[in-house]
Every structure is written in structure tokens, then in C-alpha cells.
C-alpha atoms as a PDB file:
ATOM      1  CA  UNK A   1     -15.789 158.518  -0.177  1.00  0.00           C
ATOM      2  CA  UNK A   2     -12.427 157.745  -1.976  1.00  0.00           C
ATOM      3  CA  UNK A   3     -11.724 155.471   1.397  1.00  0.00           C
ATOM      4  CA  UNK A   4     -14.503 153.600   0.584  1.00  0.00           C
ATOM      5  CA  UNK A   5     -13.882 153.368  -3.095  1.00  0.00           C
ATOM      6  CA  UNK A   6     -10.577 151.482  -2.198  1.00  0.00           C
ATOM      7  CA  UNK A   7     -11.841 149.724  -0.252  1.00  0.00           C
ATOM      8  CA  UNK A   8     -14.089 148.206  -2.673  1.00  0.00           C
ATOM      9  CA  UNK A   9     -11.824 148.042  -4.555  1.00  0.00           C
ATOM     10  CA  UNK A  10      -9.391 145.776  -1.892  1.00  0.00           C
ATOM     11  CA  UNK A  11     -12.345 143.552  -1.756  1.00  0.00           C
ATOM     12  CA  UNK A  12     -12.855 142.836  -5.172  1.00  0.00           C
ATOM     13  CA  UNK A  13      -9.272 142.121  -5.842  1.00  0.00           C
ATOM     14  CA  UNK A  14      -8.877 139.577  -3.084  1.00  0.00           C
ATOM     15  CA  UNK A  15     -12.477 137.896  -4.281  1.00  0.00           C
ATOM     16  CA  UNK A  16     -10.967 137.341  -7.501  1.00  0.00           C
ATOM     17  CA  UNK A  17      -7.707 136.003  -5.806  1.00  0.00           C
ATOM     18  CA  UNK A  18     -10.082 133.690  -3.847  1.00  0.00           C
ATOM     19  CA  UNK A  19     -12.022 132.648  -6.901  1.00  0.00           C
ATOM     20  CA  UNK A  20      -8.878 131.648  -8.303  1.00  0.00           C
ATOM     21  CA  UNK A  21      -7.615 129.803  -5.710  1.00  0.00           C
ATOM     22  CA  UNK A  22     -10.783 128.160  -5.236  1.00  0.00           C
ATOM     23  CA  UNK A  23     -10.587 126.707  -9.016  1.00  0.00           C
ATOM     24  CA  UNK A  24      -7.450 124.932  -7.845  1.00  0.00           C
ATOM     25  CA  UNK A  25      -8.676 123.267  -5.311  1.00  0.00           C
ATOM     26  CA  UNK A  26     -10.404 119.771  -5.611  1.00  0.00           C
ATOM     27  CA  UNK A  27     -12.291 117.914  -3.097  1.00  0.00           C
ATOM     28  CA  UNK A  28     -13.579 114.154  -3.046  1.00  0.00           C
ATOM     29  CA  UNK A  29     -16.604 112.247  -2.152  1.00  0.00           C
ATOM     30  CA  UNK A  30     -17.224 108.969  -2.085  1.00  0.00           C
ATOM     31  CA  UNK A  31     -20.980 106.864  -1.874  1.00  0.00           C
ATOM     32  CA  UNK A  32     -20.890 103.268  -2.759  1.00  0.00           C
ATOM     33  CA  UNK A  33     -18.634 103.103  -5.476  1.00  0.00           C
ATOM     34  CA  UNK A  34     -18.441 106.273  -6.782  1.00  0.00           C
ATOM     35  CA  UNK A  35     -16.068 109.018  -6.270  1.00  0.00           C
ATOM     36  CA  UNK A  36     -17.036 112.582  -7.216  1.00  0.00           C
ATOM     37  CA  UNK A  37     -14.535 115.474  -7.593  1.00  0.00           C
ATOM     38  CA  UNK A  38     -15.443 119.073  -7.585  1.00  0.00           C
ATOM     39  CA  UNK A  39     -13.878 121.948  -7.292  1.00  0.00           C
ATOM     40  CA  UNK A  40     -14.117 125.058  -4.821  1.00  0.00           C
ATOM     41  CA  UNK A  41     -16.211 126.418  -7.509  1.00  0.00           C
ATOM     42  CA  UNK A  42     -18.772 123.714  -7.218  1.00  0.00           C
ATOM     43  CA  UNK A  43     -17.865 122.679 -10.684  1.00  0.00           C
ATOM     44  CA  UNK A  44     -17.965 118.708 -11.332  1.00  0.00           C
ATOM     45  CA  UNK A  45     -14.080 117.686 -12.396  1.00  0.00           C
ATOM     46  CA  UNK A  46     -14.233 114.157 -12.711  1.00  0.00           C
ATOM     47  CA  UNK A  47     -17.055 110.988 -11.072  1.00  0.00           C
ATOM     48  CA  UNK A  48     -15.254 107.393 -11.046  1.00  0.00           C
ATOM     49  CA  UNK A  49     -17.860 104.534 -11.082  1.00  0.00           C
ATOM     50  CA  UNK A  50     -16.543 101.259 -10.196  1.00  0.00           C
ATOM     51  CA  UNK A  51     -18.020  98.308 -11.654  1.00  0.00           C
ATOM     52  CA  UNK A  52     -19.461  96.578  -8.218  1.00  0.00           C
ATOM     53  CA  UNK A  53     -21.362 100.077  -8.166  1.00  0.00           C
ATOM     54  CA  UNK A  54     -23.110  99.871 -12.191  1.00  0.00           C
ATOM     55  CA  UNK A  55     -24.109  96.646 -11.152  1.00  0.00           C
ATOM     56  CA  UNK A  56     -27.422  98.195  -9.630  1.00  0.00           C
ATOM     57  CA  UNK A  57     -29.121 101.573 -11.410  1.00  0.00           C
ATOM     58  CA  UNK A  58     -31.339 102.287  -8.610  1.00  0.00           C
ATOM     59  CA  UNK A  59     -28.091 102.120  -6.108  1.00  0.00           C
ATOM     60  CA  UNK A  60     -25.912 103.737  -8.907  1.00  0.00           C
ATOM     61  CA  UNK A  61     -28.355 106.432  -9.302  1.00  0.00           C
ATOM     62  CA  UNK A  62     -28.945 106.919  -5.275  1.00  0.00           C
ATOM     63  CA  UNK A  63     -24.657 107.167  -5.125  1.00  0.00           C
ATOM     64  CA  UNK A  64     -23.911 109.872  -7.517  1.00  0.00           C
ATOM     65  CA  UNK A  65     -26.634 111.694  -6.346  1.00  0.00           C
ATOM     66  CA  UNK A  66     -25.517 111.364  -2.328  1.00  0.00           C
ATOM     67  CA  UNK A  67     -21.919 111.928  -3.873  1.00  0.00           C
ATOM     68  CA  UNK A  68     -22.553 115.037  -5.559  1.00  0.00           C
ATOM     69  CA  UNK A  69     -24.183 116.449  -2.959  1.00  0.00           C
ATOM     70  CA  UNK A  70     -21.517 115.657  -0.473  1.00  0.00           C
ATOM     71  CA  UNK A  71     -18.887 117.070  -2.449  1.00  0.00           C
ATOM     72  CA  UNK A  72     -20.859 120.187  -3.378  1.00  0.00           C
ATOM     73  CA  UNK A  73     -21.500 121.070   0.396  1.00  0.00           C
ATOM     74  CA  UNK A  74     -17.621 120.461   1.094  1.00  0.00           C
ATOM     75  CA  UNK A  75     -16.754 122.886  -1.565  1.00  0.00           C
ATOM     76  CA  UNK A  76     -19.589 125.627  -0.281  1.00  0.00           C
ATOM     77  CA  UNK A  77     -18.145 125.410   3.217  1.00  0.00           C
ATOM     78  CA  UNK A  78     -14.698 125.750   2.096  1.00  0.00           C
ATOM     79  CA  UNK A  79     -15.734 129.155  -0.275  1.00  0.00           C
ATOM     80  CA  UNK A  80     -17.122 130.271   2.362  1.00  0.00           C
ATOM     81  CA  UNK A  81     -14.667 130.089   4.886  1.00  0.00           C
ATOM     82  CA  UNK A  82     -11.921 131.439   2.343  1.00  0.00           C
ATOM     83  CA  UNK A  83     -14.614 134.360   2.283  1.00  0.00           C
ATOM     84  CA  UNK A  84     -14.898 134.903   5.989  1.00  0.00           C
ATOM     85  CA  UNK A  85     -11.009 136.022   6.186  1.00  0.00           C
ATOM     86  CA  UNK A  86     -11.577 138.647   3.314  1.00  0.00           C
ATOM     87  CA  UNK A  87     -14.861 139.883   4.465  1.00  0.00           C
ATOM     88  CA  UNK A  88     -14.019 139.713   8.129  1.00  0.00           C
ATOM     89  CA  UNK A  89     -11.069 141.671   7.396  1.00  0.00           C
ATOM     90  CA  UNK A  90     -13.195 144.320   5.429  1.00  0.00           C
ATOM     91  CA  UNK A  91     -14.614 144.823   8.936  1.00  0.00           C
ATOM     92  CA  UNK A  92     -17.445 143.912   7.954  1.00  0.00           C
ATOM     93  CA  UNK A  93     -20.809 142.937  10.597  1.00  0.00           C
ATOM     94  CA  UNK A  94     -21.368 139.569  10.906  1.00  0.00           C
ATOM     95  CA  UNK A  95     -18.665 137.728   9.267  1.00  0.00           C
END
């Protein structure tokens, strides 16, 4: 029981070392124009429009959208393979 205990306790230490790093850590995409920047945490840090891109709203629009979702699914595969090394080193199934 007290294995398991610190155990937990291992693993919620190193998530909240992950979560930190993954704060730090930026990552770009780019649709037409605009550039979106999230971080690991899926949180929105910056969007650059150009001007050639707020020329159309339909195409603006249709570009942040595509952006954010391209950045957003960078930043969930990069949590969680920053994940996979804790949990697979919890010996934990599948991971």
C-alpha cells in the first residue's frame, strides 16, 4: 500500500513537471496568411494575420480556423508523447 502511495505520488510530481514544461513550449501553424501559436497546453499565445490574408473574410475565417486546429493537434500529440515516458515508466498497460 505505501508502495503504491509513492508511487502516486512519483506520478503526480513528474505530471506537474510535464505541465510545466509543456507551458514553455510553443508551436506554429500556418494557413494562408495566418500564423497561430499555441502552447503545449493548447492555450492560444499569439495569431499573426497578414494583410493579403484580411483581404477575404470567408478565406480569413476558413485560415484561422484550419490554423488553430493544426496547431492544437501538434500540441495534443506532443502532451501526449511527453506523457507516454512518465506513464510508460509507471509501468503502466498500454502506454
Amino acid at each position: 500500500m505505501l508502495g503504491k502511495m509513492k508511487d502516486m505520488y512519483k506520478l503526480q510530481k513528474q505530471a506537474k513537471q510535464i505541465k510545466k514544461k509543456l507551458k514553455n513550449i510553443h508551436i506554429e501553424a500556418e494557413e494562408k496568411g495566418v500564423i497561430v501559436t499555441v502552447d503545449g497546453e493548447q492555450n492560444v499565445v499569439s495569431i499573426q494575420i497578414s494583410d493579403e490574408a484580411m483581404e477575404n473574410k470567408a478565406t480569413l475565417e476558413k485560415s484561422i480556423k484550419e490554423a488553430l486546429n493544426k496547431a492544437t493537434k501538434k500540441s495534443q500529440q506532443i502532451a501526449a508523447e511527453e506523457m507516454k515516458v512518465v506513464m510508460g515508466g509507471m509501468g503502466l498497460p498500454g502506454m
